[in-house]
C-alpha atoms as a PDB file:
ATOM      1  CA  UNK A   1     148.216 153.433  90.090  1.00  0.00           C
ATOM      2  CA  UNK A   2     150.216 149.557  89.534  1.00  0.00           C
ATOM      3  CA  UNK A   3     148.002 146.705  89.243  1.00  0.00           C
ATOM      4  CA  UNK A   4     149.164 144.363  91.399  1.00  0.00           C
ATOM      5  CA  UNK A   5     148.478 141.123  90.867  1.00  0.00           C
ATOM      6  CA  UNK A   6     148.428 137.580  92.059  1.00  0.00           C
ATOM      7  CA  UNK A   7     151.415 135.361  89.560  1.00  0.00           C
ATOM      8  CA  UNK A   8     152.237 131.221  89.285  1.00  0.00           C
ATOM      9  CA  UNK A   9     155.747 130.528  89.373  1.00  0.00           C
ATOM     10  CA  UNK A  10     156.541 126.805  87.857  1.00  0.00           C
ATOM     11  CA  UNK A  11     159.560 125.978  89.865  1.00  0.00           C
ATOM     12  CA  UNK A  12     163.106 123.196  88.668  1.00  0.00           C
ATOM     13  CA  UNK A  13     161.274 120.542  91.179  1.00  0.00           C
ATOM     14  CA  UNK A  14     158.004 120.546  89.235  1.00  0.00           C
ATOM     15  CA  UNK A  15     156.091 122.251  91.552  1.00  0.00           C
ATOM     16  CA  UNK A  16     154.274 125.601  91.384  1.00  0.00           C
ATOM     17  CA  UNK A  17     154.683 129.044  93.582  1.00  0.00           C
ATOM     18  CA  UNK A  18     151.720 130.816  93.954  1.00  0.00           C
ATOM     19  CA  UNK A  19     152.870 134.507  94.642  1.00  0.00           C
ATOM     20  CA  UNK A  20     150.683 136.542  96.614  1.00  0.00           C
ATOM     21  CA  UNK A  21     151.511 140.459  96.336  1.00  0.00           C
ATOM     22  CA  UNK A  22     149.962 141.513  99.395  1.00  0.00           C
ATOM     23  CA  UNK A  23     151.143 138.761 101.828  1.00  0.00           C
ATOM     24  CA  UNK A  24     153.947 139.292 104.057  1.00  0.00           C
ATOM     25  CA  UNK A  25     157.069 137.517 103.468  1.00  0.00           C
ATOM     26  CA  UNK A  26     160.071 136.388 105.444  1.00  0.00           C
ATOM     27  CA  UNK A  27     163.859 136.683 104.113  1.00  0.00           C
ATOM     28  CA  UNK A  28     166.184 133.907 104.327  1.00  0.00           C
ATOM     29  CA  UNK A  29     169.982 133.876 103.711  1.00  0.00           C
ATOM     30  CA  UNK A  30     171.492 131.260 102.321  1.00  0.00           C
ATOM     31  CA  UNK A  31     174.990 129.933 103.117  1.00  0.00           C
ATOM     32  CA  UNK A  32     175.788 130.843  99.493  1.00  0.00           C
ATOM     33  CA  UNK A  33     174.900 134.369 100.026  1.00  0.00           C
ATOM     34  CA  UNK A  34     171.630 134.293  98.202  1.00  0.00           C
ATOM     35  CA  UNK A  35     168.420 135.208  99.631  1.00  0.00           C
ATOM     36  CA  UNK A  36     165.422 133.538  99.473  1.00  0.00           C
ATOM     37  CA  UNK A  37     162.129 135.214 100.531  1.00  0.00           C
ATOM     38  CA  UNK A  38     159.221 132.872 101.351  1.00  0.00           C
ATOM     39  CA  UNK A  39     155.402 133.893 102.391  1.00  0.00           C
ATOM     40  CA  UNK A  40     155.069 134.029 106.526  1.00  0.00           C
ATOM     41  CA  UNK A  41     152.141 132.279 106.358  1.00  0.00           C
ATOM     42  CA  UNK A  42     153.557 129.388 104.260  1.00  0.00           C
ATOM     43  CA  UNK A  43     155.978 128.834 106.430  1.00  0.00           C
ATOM     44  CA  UNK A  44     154.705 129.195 109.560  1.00  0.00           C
ATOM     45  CA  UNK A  45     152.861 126.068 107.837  1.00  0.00           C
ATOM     46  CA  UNK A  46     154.921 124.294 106.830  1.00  0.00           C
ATOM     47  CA  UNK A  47     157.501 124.619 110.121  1.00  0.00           C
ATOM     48  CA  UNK A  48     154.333 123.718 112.356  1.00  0.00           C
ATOM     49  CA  UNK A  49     154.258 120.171 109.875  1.00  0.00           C
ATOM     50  CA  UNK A  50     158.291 120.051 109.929  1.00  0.00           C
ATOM     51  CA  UNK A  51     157.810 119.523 113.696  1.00  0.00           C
ATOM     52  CA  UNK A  52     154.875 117.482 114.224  1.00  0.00           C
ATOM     53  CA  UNK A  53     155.987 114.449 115.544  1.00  0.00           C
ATOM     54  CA  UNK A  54     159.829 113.133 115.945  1.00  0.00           C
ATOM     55  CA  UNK A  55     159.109 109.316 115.963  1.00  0.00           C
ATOM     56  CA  UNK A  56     156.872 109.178 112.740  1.00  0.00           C
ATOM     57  CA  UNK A  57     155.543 110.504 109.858  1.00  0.00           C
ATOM     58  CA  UNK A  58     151.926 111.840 110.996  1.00  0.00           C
ATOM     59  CA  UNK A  59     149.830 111.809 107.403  1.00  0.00           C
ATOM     60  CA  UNK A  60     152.617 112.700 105.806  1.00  0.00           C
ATOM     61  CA  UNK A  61     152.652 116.151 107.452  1.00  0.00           C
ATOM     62  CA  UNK A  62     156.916 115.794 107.836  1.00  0.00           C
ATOM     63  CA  UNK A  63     157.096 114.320 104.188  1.00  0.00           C
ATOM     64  CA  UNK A  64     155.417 116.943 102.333  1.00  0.00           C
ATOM     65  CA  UNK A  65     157.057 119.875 104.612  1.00  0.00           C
ATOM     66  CA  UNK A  66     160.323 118.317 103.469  1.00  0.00           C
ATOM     67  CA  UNK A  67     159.293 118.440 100.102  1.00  0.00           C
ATOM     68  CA  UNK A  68     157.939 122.192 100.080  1.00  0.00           C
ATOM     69  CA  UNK A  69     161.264 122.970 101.638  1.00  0.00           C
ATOM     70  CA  UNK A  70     163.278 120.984  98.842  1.00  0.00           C
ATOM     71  CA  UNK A  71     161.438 122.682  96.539  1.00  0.00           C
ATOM     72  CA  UNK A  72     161.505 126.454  97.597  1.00  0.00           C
ATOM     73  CA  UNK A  73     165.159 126.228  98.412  1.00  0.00           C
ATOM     74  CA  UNK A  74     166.231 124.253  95.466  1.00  0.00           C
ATOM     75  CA  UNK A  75     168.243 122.109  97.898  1.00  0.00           C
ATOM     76  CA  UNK A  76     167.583 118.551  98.050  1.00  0.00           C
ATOM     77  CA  UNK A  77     167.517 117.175 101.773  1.00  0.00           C
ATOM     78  CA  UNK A  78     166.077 115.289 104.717  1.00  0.00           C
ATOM     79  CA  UNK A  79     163.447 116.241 107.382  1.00  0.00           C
ATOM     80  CA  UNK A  80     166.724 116.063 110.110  1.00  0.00           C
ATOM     81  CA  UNK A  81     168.749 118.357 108.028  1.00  0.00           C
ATOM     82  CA  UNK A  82     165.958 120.902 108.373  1.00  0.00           C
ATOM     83  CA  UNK A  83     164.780 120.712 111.761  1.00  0.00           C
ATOM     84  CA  UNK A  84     168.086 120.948 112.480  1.00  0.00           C
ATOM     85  CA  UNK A  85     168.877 124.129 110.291  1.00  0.00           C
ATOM     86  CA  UNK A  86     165.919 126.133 111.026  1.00  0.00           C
ATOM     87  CA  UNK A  87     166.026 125.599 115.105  1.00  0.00           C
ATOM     88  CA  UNK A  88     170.214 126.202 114.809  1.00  0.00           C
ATOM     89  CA  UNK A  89     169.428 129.370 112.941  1.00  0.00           C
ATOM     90  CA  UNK A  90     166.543 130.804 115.573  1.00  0.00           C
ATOM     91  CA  UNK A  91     163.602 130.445 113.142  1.00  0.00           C
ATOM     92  CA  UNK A  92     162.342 127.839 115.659  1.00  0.00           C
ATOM     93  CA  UNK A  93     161.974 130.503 118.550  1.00  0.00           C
ATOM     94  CA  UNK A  94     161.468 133.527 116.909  1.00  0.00           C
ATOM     95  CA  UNK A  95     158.161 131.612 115.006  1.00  0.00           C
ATOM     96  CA  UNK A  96     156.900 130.184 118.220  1.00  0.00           C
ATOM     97  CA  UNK A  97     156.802 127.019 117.616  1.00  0.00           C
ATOM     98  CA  UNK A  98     156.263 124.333 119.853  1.00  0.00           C
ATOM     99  CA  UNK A  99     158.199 120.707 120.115  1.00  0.00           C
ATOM    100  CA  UNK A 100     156.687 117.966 120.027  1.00  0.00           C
ATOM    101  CA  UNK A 101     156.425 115.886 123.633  1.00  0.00           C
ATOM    102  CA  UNK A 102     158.913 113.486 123.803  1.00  0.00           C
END
């Protein structure tokens, strides 16, 4: 029987990945072709902070979401970019995820 086991990734932003073996992940497809598979739990997480709060920055809930995203993706962009990406693309709806009141 494989030992599974639980690794830390160090990733080009500085930050650190850790990798779970059992979790469930989601696949995302990148406009480049590649794919990038993140943990469903993460980013439920980290969409619920992405959409917190459209006039400000609650905490810094949008600010580190932004940065998480930046990070896993390799990309380097604002909060708008993303909101915008993810709800275009369906990950809005299909995660359940409410919007903020106006």
């Amino acid at each position: 029987m494989t030992e599974l086991k639980t690794t830390v990734t160090k990733t080009k932003g500085g930050g650190f990945i850790i990798e779970n073996p059992y979790a469930s992940k989601i696949k995302f497809t990148c406009a480049d072709g590649s794919i990038v598979e993140l943990p469903e739990l993460s980013t439920r997480l980290i969409l619920q902070r992405l959409y917190c709060s459209y006039t400000r920055d609650i905490c810094g809930l949008r600010g580190s979401a932004v940065r998480w995203l930046n990070d896993a993706f390799e990309e380097r962009h604002t909060y708008k970019f993303w909101q915008k990406a993810f709800k275009e693309n369906g990950c809005f709806e299909a995660l359940k995820i409410k919007e903020p009141r106006s």
